[in-house]
Protein backbone atom coordinates (compact mmCIF):
# COMPACT_ATOMS: atom_id res chain seq x y z
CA UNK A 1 268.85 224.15 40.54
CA UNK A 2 270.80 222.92 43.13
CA UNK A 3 274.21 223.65 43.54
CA UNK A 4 276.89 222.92 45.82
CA UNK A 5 278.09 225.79 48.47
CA UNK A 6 281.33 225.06 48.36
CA UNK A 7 284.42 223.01 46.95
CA UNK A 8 284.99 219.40 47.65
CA UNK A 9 288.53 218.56 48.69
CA UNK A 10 289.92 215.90 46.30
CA UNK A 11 290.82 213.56 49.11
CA UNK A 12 286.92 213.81 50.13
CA UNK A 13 285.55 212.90 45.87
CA UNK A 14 288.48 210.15 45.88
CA UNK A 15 286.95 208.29 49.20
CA UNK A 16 283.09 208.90 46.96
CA UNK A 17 284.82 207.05 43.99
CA UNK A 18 286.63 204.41 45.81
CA UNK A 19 283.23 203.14 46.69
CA UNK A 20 281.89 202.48 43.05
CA UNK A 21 284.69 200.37 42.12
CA UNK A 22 283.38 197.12 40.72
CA UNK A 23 284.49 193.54 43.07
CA UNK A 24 286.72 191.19 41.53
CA UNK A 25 284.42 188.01 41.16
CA UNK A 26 285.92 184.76 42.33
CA UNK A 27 286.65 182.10 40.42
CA UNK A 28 286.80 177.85 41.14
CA UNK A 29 287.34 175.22 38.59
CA UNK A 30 284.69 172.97 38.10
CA UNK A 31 285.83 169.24 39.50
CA UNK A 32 284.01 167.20 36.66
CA UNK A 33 284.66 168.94 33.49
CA UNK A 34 287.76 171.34 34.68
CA UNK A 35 286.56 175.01 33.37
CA UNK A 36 286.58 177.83 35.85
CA UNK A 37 283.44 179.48 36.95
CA UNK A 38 281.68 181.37 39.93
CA UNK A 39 281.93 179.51 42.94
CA UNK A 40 278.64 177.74 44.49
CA UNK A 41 276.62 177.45 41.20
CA UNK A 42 276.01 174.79 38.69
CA UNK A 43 278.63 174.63 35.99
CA UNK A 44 277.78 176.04 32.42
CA UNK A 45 279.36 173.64 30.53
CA UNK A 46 278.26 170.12 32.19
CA UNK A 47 275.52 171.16 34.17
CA UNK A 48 276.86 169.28 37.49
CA UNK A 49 276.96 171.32 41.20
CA UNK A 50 278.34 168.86 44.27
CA UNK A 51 278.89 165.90 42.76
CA UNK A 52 275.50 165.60 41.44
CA UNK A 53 273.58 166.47 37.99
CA UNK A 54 271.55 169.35 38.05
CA UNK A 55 270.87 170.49 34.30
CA UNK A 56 270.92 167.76 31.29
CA UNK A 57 273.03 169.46 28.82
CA UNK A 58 274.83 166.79 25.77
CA UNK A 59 278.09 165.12 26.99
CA UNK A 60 281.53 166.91 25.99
């Protein structure tokens, strides 16, 4: 089994964790219907992406 020859500093496992921390997403607010979502996809809720329909979904 392997095992590791000697002690890492803590400065050295913070910089290793630092890396795994999860992005903050971005969010923009959809210009037909007004809820917020990721930016360049087509909005959950009306199914419109650049001015244009994309998905039929049932009118709010």
């Amino acid at each position: 089994m392997a095992v590791p020859k000697r002690k890492h500093s803590k400065s050295r496992a913070r910089k290793v964790k630092a890396g795994l921390r999860k992005t903050i997403i971005s969010m923009r607010e959809c210009s037909r219907c007004g809820t917020m979502g990721p930016p360049h996809t087509v909005c959950d809720s009306c199914g419109y992406y650049a001015g244009r329909e994309v998905i039929q979904k049932d009118e709010f």
